[in-house]
N, C-alpha and C. Protein backbone atom coordinates (compact mmCIF):
# COMPACT_ATOMS: atom_id res chain seq x y z
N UNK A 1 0.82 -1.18 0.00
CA UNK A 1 0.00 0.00 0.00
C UNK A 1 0.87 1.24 0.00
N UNK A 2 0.64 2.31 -1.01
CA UNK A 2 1.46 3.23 -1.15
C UNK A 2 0.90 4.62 0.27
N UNK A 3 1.68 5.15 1.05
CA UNK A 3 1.09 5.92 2.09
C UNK A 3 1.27 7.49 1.28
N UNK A 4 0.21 8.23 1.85
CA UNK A 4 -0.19 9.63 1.04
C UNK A 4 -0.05 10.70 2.42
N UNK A 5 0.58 11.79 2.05
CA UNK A 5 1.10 12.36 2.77
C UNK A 5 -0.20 13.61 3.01
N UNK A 6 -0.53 13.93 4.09
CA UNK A 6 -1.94 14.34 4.30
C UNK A 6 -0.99 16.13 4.77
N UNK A 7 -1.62 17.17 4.20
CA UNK A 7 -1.60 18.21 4.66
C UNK A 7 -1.91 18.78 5.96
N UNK A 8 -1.48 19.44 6.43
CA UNK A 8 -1.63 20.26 8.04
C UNK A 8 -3.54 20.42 7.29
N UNK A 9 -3.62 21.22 6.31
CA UNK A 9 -5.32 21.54 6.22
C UNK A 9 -5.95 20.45 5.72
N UNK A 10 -5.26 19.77 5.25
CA UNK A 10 -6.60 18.51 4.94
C UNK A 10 -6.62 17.65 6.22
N UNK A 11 -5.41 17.81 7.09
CA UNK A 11 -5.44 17.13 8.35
C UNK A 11 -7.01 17.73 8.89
N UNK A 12 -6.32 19.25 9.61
CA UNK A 12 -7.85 20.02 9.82
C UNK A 12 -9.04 19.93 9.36
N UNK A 13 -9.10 19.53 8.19
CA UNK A 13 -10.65 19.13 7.21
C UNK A 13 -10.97 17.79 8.27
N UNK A 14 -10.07 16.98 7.71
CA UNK A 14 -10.52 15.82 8.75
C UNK A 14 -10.76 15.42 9.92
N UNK A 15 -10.28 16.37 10.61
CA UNK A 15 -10.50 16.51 12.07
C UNK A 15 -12.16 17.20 12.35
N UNK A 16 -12.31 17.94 11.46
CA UNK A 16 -13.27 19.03 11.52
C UNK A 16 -14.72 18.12 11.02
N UNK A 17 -14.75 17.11 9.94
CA UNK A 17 -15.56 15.99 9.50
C UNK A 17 -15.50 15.20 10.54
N UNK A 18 -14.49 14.76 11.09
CA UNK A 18 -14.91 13.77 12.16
C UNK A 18 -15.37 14.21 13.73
N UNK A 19 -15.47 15.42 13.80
CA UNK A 19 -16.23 15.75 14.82
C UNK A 19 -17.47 16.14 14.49
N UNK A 20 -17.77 16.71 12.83
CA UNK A 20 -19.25 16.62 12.77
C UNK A 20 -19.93 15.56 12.93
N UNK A 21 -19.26 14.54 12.47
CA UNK A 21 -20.14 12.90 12.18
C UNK A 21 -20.26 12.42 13.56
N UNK A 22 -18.94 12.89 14.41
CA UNK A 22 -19.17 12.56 16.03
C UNK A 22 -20.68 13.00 16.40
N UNK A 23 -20.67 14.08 16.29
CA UNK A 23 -21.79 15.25 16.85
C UNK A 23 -23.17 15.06 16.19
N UNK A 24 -23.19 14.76 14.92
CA UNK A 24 -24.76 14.04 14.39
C UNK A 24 -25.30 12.57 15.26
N UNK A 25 -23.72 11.88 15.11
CA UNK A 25 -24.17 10.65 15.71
C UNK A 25 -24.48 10.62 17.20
N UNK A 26 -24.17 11.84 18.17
CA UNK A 26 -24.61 12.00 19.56
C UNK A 26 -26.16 12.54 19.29
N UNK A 27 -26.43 13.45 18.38
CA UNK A 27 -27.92 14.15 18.06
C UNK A 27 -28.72 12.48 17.98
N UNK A 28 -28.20 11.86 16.93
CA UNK A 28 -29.16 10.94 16.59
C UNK A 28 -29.57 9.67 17.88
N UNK A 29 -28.38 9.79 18.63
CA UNK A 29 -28.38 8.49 19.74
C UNK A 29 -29.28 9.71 20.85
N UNK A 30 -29.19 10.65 21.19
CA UNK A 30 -29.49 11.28 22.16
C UNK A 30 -31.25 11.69 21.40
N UNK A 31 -31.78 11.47 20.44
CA UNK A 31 -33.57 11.77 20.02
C UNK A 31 -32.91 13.13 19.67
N UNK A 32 -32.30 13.76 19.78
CA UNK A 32 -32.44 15.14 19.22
C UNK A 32 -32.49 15.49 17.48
N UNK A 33 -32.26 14.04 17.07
CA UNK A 33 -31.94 14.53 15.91
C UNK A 33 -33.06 12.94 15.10
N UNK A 34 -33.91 13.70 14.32
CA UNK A 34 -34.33 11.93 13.65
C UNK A 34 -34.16 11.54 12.12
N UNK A 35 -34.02 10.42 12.15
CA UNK A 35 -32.97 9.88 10.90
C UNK A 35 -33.83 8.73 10.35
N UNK A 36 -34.26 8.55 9.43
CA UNK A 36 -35.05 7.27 8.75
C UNK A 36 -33.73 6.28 8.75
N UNK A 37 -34.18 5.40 9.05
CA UNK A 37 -33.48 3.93 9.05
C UNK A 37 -32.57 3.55 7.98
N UNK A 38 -30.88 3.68 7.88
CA UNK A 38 -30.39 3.02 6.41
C UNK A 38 -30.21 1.83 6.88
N UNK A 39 -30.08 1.17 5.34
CA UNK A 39 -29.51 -0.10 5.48
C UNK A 39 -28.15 -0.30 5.76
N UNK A 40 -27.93 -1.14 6.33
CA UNK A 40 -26.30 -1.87 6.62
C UNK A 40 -25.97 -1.60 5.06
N UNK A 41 -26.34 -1.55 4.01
CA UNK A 41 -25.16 -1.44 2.72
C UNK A 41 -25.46 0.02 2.61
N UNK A 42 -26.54 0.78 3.08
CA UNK A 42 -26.17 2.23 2.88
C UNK A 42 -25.09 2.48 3.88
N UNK A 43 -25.12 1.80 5.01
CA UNK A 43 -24.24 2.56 6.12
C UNK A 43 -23.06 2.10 5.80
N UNK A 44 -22.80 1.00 5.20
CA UNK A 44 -21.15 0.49 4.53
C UNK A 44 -20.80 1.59 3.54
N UNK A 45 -21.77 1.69 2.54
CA UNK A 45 -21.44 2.92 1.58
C UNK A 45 -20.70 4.45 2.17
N UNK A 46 -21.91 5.00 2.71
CA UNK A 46 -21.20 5.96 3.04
C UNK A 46 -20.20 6.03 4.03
N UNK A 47 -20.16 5.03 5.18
CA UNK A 47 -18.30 4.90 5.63
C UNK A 47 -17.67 4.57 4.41
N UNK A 48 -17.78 3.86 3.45
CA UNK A 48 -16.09 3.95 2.14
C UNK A 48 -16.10 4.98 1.88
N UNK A 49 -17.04 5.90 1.28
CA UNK A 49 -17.02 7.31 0.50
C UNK A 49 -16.80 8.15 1.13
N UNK A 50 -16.51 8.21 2.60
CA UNK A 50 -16.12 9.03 3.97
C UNK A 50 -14.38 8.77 3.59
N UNK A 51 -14.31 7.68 3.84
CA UNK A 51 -13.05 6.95 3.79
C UNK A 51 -12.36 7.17 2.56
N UNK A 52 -13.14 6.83 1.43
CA UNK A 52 -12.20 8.01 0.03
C UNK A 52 -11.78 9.08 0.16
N UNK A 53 -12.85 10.35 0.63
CA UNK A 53 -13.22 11.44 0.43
C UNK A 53 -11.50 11.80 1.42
N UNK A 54 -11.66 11.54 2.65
CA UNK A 54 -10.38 11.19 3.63
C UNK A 54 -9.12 11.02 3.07
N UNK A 55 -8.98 10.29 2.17
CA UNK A 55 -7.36 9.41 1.43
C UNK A 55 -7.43 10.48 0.06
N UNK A 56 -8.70 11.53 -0.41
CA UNK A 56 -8.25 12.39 -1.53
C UNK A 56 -8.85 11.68 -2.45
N UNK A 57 -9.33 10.25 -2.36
CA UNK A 57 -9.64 9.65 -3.49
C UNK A 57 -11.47 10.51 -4.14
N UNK A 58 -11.27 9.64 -5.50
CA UNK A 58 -12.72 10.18 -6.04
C UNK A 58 -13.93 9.26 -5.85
N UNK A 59 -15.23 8.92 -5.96
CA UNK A 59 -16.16 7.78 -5.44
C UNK A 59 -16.78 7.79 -6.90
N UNK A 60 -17.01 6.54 -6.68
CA UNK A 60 -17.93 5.85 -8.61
C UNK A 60 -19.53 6.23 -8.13
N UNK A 61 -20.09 6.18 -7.14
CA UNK A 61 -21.40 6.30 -6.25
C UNK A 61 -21.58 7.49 -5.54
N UNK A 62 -22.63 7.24 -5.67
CA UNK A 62 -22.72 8.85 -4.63
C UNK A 62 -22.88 8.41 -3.26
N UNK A 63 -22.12 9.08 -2.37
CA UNK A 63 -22.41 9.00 -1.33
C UNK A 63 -23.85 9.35 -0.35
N UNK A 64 -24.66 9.54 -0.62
CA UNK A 64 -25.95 9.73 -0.02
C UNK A 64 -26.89 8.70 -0.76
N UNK A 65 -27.35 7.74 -0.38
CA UNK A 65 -28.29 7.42 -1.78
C UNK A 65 -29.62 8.05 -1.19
N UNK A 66 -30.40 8.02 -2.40
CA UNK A 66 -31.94 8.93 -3.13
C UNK A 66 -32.58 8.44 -2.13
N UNK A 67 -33.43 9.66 -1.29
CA UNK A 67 -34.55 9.36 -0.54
C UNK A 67 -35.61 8.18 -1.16
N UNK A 68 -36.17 7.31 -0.33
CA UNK A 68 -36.86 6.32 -0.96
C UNK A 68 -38.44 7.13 -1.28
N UNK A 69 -39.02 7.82 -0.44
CA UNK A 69 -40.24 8.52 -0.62
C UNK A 69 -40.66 8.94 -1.90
């Protein structure tokens, strides 16, 4: 695996994403926040496309999929 050398600001980006996703996921565990149900392959999805987005890479999928309604 080739290692990618992460910037002081993309460090900060990522620090700054992973305390939002911290902070939704306390809203959503704590009722403050309500969330329709994904599936285990939506919730796999968007952790990889988190996880691209992170390493600089580009995603074939979109990361959100289409409201079902």
């Amino acid at each position: 695996m080739s290692q990618t050398t992460v910037t002081p600001s993309q460090q900060r980006a990522n620090d700054r994403r992973d305390e939002k996703l911290a902070e939704i996921e306390a809203q959503i565990r704590d009722g403050r926040l309500k969330v329709r149900r994904a599936s285990r392959r939506e919730l796999a999805e968007l952790r990889e496309a988190s996880r691209r987005k992170a390493q600089g890479g580009g995603r074939s999928t979109p990361a959100v999929a289409p409201d079902d309604r």
